[in-house]
Protein backbone atom coordinates (compact mmCIF):
# COMPACT_ATOMS: atom_id res chain seq x y z
CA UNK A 1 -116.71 117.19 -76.86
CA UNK A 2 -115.71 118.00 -73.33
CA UNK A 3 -117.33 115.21 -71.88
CA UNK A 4 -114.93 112.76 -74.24
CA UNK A 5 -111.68 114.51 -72.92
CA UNK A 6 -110.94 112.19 -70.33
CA UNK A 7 -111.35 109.27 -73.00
CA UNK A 8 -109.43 111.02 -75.08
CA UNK A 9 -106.89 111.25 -72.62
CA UNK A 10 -107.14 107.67 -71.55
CA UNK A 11 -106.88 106.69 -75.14
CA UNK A 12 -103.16 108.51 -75.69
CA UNK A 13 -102.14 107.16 -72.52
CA UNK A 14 -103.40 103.64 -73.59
CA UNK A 15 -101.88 103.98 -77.09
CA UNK A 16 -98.93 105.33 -75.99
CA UNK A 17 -98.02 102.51 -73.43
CA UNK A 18 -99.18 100.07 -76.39
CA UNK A 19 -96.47 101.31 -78.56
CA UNK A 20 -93.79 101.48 -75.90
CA UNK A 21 -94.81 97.22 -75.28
CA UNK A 22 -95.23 96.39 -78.75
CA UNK A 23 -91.48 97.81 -79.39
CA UNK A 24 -90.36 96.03 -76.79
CA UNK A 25 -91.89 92.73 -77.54
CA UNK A 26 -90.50 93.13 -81.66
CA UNK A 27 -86.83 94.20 -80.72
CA UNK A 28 -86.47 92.38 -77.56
CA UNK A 29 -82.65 92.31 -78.18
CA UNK A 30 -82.34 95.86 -78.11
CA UNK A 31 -84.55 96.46 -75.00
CA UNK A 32 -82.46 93.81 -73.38
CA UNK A 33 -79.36 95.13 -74.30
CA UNK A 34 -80.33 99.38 -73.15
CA UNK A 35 -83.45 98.95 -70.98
CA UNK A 36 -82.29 97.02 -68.02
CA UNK A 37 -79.84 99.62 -67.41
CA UNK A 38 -81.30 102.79 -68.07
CA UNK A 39 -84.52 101.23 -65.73
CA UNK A 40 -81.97 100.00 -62.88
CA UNK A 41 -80.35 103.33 -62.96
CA UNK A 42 -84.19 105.59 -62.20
CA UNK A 43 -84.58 102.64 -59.87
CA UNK A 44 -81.86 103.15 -57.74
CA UNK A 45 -82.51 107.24 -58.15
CA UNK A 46 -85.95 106.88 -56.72
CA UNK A 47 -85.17 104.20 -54.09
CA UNK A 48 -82.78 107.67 -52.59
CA UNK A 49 -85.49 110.08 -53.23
CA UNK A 50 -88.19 107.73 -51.52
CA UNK A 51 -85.45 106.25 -49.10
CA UNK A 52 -86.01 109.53 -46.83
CA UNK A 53 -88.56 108.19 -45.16
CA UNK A 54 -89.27 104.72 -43.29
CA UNK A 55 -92.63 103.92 -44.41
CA UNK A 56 -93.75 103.25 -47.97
CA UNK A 57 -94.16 106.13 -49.97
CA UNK A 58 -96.60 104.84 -52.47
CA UNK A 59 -99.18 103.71 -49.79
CA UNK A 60 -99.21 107.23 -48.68
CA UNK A 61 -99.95 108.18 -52.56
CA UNK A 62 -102.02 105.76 -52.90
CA UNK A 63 -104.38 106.25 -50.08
CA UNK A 64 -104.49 109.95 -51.03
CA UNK A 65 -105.08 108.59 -54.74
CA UNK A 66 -107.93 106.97 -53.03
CA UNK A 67 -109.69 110.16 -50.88
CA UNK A 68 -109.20 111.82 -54.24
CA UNK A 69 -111.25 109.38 -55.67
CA UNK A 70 -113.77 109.54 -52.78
CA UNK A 71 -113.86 113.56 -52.62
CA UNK A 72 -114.67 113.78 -56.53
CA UNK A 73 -117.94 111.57 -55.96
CA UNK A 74 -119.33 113.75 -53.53
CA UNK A 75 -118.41 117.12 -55.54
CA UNK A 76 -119.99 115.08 -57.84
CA UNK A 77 -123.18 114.45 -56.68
CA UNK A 78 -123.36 117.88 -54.91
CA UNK A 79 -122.12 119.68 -58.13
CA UNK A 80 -124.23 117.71 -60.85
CA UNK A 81 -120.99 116.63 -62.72
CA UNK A 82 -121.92 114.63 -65.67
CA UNK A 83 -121.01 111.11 -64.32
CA UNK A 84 -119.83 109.85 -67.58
CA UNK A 85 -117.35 112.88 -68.24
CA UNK A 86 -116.41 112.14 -64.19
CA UNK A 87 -115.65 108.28 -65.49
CA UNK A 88 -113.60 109.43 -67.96
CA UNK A 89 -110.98 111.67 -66.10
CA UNK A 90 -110.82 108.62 -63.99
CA UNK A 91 -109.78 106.48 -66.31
CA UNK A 92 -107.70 108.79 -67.45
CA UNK A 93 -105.55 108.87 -64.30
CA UNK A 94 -105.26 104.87 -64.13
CA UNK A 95 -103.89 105.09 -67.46
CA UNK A 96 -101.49 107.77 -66.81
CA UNK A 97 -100.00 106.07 -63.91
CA UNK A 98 -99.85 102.42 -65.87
CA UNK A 99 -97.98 104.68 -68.88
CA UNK A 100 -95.50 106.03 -66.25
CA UNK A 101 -94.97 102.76 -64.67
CA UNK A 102 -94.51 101.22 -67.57
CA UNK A 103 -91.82 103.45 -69.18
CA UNK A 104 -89.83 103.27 -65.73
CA UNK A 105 -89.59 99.37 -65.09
CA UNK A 106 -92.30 97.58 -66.50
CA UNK A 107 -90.63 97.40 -69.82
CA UNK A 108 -88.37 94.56 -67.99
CA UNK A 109 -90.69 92.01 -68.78
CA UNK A 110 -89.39 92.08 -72.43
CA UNK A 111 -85.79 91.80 -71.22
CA UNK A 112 -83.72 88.77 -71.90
CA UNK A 113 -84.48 86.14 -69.05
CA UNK A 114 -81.53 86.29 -66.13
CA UNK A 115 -80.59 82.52 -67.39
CA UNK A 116 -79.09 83.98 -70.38
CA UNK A 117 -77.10 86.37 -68.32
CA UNK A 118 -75.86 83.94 -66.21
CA UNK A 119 -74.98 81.66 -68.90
CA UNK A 120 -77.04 79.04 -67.65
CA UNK A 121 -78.47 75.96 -70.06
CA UNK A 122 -81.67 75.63 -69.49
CA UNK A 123 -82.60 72.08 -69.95
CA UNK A 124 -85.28 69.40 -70.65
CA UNK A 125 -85.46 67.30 -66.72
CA UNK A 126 -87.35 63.87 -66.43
CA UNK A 127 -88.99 63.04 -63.35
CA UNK A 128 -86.31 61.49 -62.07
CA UNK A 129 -83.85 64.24 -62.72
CA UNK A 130 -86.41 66.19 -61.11
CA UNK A 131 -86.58 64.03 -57.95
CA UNK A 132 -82.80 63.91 -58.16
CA UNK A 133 -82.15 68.00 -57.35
CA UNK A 134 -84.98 68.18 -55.07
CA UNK A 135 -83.38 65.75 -52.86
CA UNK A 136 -80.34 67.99 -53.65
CA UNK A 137 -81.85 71.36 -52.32
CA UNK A 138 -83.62 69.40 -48.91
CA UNK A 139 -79.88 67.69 -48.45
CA UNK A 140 -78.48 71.15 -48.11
CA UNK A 141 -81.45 72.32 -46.49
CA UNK A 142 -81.03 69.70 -43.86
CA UNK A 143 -77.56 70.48 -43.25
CA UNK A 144 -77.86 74.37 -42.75
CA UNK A 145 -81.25 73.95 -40.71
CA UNK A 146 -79.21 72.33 -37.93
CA UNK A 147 -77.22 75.66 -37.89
CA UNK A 148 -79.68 78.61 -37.23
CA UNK A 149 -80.03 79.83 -34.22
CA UNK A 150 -83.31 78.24 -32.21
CA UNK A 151 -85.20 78.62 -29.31
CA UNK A 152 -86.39 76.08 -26.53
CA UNK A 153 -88.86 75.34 -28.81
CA UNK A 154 -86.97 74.84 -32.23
CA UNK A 155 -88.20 77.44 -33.49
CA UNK A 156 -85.68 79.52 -35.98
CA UNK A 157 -84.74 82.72 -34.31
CA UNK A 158 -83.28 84.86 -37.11
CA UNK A 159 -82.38 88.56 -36.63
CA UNK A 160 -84.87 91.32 -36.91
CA UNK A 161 -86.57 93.07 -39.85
CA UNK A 162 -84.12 95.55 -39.81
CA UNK A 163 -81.10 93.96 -39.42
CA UNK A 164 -82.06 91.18 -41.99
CA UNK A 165 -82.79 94.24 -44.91
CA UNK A 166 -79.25 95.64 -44.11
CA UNK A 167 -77.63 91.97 -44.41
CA UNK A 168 -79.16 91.49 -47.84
CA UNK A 169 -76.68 93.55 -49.45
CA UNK A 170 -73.79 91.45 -48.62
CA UNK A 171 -75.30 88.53 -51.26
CA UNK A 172 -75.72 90.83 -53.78
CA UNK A 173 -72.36 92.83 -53.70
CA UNK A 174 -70.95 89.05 -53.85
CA UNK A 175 -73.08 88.36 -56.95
CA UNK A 176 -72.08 91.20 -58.27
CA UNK A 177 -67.93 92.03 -57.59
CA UNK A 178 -67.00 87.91 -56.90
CA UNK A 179 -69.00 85.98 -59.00
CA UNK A 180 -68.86 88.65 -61.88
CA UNK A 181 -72.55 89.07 -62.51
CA UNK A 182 -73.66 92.50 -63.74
CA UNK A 183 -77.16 91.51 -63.56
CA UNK A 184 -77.04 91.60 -59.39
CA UNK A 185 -76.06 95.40 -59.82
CA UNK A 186 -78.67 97.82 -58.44
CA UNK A 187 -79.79 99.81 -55.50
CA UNK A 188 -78.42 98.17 -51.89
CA UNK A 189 -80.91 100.47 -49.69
CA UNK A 190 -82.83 98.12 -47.46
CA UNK A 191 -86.34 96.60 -48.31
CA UNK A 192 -89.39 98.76 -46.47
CA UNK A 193 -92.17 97.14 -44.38
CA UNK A 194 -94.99 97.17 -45.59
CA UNK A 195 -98.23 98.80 -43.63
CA UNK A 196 -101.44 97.31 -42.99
CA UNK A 197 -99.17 93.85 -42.79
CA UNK A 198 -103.09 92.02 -41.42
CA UNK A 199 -104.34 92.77 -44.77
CA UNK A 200 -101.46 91.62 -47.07
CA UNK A 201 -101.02 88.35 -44.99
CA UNK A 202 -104.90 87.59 -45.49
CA UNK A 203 -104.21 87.80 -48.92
CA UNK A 204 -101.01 85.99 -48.90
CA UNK A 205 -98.85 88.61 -50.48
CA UNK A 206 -95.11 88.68 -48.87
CA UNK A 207 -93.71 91.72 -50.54
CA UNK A 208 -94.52 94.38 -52.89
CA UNK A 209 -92.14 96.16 -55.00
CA UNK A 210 -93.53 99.80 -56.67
CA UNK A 211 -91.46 100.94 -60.01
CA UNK A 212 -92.72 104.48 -59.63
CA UNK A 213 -91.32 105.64 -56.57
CA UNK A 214 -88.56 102.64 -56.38
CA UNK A 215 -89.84 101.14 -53.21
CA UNK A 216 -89.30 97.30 -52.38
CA UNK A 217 -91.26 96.46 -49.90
CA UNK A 218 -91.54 92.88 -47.49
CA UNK A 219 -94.92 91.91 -45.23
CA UNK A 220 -92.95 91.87 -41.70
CA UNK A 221 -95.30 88.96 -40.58
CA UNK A 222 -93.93 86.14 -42.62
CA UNK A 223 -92.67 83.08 -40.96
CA UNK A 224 -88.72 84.24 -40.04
CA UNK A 225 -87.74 81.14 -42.55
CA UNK A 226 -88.48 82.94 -45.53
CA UNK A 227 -88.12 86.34 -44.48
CA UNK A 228 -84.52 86.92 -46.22
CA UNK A 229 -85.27 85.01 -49.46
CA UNK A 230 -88.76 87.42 -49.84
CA UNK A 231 -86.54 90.33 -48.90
CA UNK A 232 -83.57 89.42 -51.71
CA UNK A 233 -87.08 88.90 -54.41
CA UNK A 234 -87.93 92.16 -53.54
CA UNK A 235 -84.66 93.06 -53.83
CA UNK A 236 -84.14 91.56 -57.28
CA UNK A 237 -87.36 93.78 -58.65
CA UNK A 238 -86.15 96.59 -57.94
CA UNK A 239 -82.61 96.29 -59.72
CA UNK A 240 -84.97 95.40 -62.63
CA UNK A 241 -85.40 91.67 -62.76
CA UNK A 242 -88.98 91.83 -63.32
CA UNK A 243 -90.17 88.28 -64.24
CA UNK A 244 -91.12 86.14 -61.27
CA UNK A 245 -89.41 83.11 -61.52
CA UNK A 246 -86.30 85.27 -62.40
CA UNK A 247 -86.59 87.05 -59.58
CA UNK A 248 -87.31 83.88 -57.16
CA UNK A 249 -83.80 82.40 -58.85
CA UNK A 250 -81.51 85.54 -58.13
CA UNK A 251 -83.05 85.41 -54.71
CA UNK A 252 -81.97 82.19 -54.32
CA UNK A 253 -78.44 82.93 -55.72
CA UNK A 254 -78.12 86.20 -53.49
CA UNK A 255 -79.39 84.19 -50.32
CA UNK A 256 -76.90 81.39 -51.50
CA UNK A 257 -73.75 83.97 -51.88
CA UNK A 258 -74.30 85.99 -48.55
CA UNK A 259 -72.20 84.89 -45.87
CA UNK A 260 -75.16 84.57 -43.20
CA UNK A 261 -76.43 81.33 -42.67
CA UNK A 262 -79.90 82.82 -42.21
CA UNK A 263 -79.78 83.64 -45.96
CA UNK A 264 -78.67 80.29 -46.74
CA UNK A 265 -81.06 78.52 -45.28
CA UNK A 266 -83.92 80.55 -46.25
CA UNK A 267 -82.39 80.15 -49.78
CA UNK A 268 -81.92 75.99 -49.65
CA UNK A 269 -85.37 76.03 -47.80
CA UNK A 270 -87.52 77.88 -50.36
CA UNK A 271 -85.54 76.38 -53.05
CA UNK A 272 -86.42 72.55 -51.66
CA UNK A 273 -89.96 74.18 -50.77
CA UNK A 274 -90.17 74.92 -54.70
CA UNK A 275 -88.41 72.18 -56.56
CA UNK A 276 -90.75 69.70 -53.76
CA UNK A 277 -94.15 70.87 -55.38
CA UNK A 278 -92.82 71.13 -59.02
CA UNK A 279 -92.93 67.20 -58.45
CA UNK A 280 -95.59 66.38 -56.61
CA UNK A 281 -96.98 69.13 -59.94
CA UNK A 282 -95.47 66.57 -62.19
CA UNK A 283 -97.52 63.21 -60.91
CA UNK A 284 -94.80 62.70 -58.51
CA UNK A 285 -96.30 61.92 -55.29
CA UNK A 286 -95.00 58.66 -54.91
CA UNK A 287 -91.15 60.25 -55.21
CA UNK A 288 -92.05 63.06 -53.13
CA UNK A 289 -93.25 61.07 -50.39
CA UNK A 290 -90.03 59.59 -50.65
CA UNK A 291 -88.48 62.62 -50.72
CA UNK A 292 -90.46 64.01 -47.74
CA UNK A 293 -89.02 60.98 -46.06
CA UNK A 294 -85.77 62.77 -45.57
CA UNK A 295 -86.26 65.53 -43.98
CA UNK A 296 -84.46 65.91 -40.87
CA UNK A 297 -86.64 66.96 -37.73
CA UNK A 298 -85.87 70.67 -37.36
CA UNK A 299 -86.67 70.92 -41.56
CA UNK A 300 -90.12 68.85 -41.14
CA UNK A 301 -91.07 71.22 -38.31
CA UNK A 302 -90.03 74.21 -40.21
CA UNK A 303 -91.85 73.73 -42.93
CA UNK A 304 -94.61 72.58 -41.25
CA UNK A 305 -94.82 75.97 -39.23
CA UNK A 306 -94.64 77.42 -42.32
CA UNK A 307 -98.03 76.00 -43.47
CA UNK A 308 -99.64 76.49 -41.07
CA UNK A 309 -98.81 80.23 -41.15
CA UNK A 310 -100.68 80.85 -44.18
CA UNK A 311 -103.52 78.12 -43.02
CA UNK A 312 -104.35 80.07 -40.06
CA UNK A 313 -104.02 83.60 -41.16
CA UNK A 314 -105.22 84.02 -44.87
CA UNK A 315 -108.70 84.49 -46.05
CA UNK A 316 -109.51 82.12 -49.41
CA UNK A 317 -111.68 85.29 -51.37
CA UNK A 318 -108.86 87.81 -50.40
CA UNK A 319 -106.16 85.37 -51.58
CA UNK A 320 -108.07 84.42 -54.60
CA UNK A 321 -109.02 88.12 -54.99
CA UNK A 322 -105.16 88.69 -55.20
CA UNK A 323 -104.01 86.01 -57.05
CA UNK A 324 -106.28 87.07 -59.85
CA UNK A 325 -105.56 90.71 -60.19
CA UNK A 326 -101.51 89.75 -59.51
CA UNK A 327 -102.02 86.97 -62.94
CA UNK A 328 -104.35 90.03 -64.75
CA UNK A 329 -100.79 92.04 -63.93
CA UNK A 330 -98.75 90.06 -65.26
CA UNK A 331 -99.88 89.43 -68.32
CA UNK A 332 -100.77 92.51 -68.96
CA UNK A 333 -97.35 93.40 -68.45
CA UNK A 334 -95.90 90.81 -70.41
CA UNK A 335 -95.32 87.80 -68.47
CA UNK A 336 -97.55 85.30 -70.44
CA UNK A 337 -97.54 82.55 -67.45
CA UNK A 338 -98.63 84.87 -64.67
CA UNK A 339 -98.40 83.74 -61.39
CA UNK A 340 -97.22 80.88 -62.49
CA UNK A 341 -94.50 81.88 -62.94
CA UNK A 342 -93.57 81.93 -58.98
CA UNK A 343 -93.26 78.19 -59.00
CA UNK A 344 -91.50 78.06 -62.89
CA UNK A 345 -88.46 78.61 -61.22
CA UNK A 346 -88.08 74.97 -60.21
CA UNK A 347 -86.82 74.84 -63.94
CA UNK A 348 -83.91 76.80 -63.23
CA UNK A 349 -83.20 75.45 -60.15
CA UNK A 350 -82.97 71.97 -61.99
CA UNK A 351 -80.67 73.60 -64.21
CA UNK A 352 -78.26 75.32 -62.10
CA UNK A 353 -78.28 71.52 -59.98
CA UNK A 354 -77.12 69.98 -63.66
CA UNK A 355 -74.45 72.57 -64.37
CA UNK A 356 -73.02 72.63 -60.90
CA UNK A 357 -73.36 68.93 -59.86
CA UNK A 358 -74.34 66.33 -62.91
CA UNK A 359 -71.87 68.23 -65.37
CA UNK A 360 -68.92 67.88 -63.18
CA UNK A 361 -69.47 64.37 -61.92
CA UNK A 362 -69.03 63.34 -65.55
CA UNK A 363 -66.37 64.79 -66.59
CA UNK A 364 -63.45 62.04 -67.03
CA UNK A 365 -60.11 63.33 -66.39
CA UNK A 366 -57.82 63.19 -69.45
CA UNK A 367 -54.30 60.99 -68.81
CA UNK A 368 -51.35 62.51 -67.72
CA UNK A 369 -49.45 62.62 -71.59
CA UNK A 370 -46.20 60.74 -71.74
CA UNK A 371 -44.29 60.77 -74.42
CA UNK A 372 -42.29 57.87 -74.32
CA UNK A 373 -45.20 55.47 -73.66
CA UNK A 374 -45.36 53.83 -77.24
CA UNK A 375 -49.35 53.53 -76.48
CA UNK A 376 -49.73 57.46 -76.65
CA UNK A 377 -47.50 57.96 -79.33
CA UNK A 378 -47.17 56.76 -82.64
CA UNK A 379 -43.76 56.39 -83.58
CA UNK A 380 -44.09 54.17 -87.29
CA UNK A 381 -43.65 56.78 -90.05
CA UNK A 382 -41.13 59.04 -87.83
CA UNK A 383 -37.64 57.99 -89.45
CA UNK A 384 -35.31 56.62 -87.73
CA UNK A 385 -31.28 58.67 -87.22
CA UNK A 386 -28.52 56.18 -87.53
């Protein structure tokens, strides 16, 4: 029996963290209307407790995790430990620390998405519609592109790491205190670095956020462009928006509501950068072409930079390598569309573009009411005072 303890162990953990998903998936409404903010409230706890130091806390834990690992194969091999019985307390561990994650942010997944929050219709777009907000988001793209600092080069020139994490605040306590949006509320402790930044970029990972020790954390080597939009997603995890296109959208409102125009532009930018492939995705090419055709210089170079960033610099088996175990995540987790749920936030972008700018061009202004023009008011039954 002792050899089956660890599998015994694994099992609770497993059956445990099964029940705690399965409630959340059946009362979804009740997780929705409790979780968030119990969840946003350890969050923000942890982010102090962790905040003590400058590098990321869970690296550290992991890597020990890790020479743990490697120090109970050699006591192994030099004690005789029965190798399945080692397997098992293994196991074990791993499903521990998926049980605790789980119970202190991954529920999120189950929450209501952040378009209900925000009381945004969600709506059905045709290609053209499509088309029609993309050249939206590279209009105001083009516009604030012309108004970042440069070098001789063109090159953006934003602040530094540091400077940017403390500035991300300001879009979120706008979000939160102007615009009236509880969902924004959260932990305003800047994003960490992440170490070993060679080995995310190869894999094309630009942040990481860890619910267990409340740690959101950025890759410092991304293109400066899209360094304060990744820092706001980040961001957005932590204060419990778990789901990735939710978390790309109140990016993209935080970046839109902070009153640097290095947020905005990284906002507009990955916005335009998003809705753009959602319709060349949508056997579009011909309109994105067209599209593409209006980007002003500095944007075109921009973006073009920011290709080739990710070209140059990430290894195809790493990324893939990545991608897979980040969509195995997610799904586990709850989020049925996996990673692709990164780019499903083109759907709310198209959204937010038909609430803010088709809904309000339509609306016809109702005449000025006079009561003595005989066209607005019916005068025939009202008897007449001699």
């Amino acid at each position: 029996m002792k050899y089956w303890r660890g599998y015994l162990t694994a099992g609770i953990f497993g059956l445990f963290t099964w029940l705690l998903m399965e409630f959340a998936k059946t009362h979804a409404q009740i997780v929705d209307m409790v979780y968030p903010y119990i969840s946003r409230m350890l969050q923000t706890t942890l982010a102090e407790w962790s905040g003590g130091v400058d590098f990321c806390l869970w690296q550290l834990l992991a890597v020990l995790l890790l020479l743990g690992v490697i120090a109970s194969i050699v006591l192994m091999v030099v004690l005789r430990w029965n190798p399945i019985q080692w397997f098992g307390w293994i196991l074990a561990v791993a499903a521990g620390i998926f049980f605790l994650h789980t119970g202190l942010y991954g529920l999120n997944t189950y929450a209501g998405p952040i378009a209900d929050d925000l009381r945004l219709e969600v709506v059905e777009y045709t290609l053209d519609e499509l088309q029609e907000a993309t050249v939206y988001y590279r209009d105001k793209a083009n516009a604030l592109a012309g108004q970042v600092s440069r070098d001789a080069g063109g090159n953006p020139q934003f602040a530094d790491f540091d400077a940017l994490a403390l500035q991300a605040a300001n879009g979120f306590d706008a979000m939160t205190y102007d615009e009236y949006e509880p969902v924004f509320a959260g932990s305003r402790l800047p994003v960490k670095k992440l170490a070993w930044a060679d080995l995310y970029t190869s894999m094309g990972i630009t942040g990481v956020t860890m619910g267990i020790t409340g740690e959101a954390a950025v890759n410092p080597q991304i293109p400066a462009v899209s360094l304060p939009f990744t820092i706001c997603h980040e961001m957005s995890h932590r204060n419990a928006i778990a789901i990735e296109r939710d978390a790309n959208f109140a990016a993209f409102l935080a970046c839109r509501a902070n009153e640097s125009v290095e947020f905005q532009y990284s906002g507009y930018f990955m916005a335009y950068r998003y809705c753009y492939n959602a319709l060349v995705s949508a056997g579009g090419s011909l309109q994105a072409q067209e599209v593409a055709g209006g980007e002003s210089s500095l944007l075109k170079q921009d973006l073009a930079a920011y290709r080739d960033f990710f070209a140059g610099r990430q290894d195809q088996t790493a990324t893939n390598l990545a991608n897979k175990a980040n969509d195995t995540y997610l799904k586990i987790s709850g989020d049925e569309q996996g990673v692709a749920s990164y780019q499903d936030v083109s759907t709310l972008l198209v959204s937010l573009y038909h609430k803010e700018v088709v809904l309000p061009a339509q609306v016809i202004p109702e005449p000025e009411f006079d009561p003595l023009d005989s066209s607005q008011v019916d005068v025939t039954d009202i008897p007449r005072v001699w």
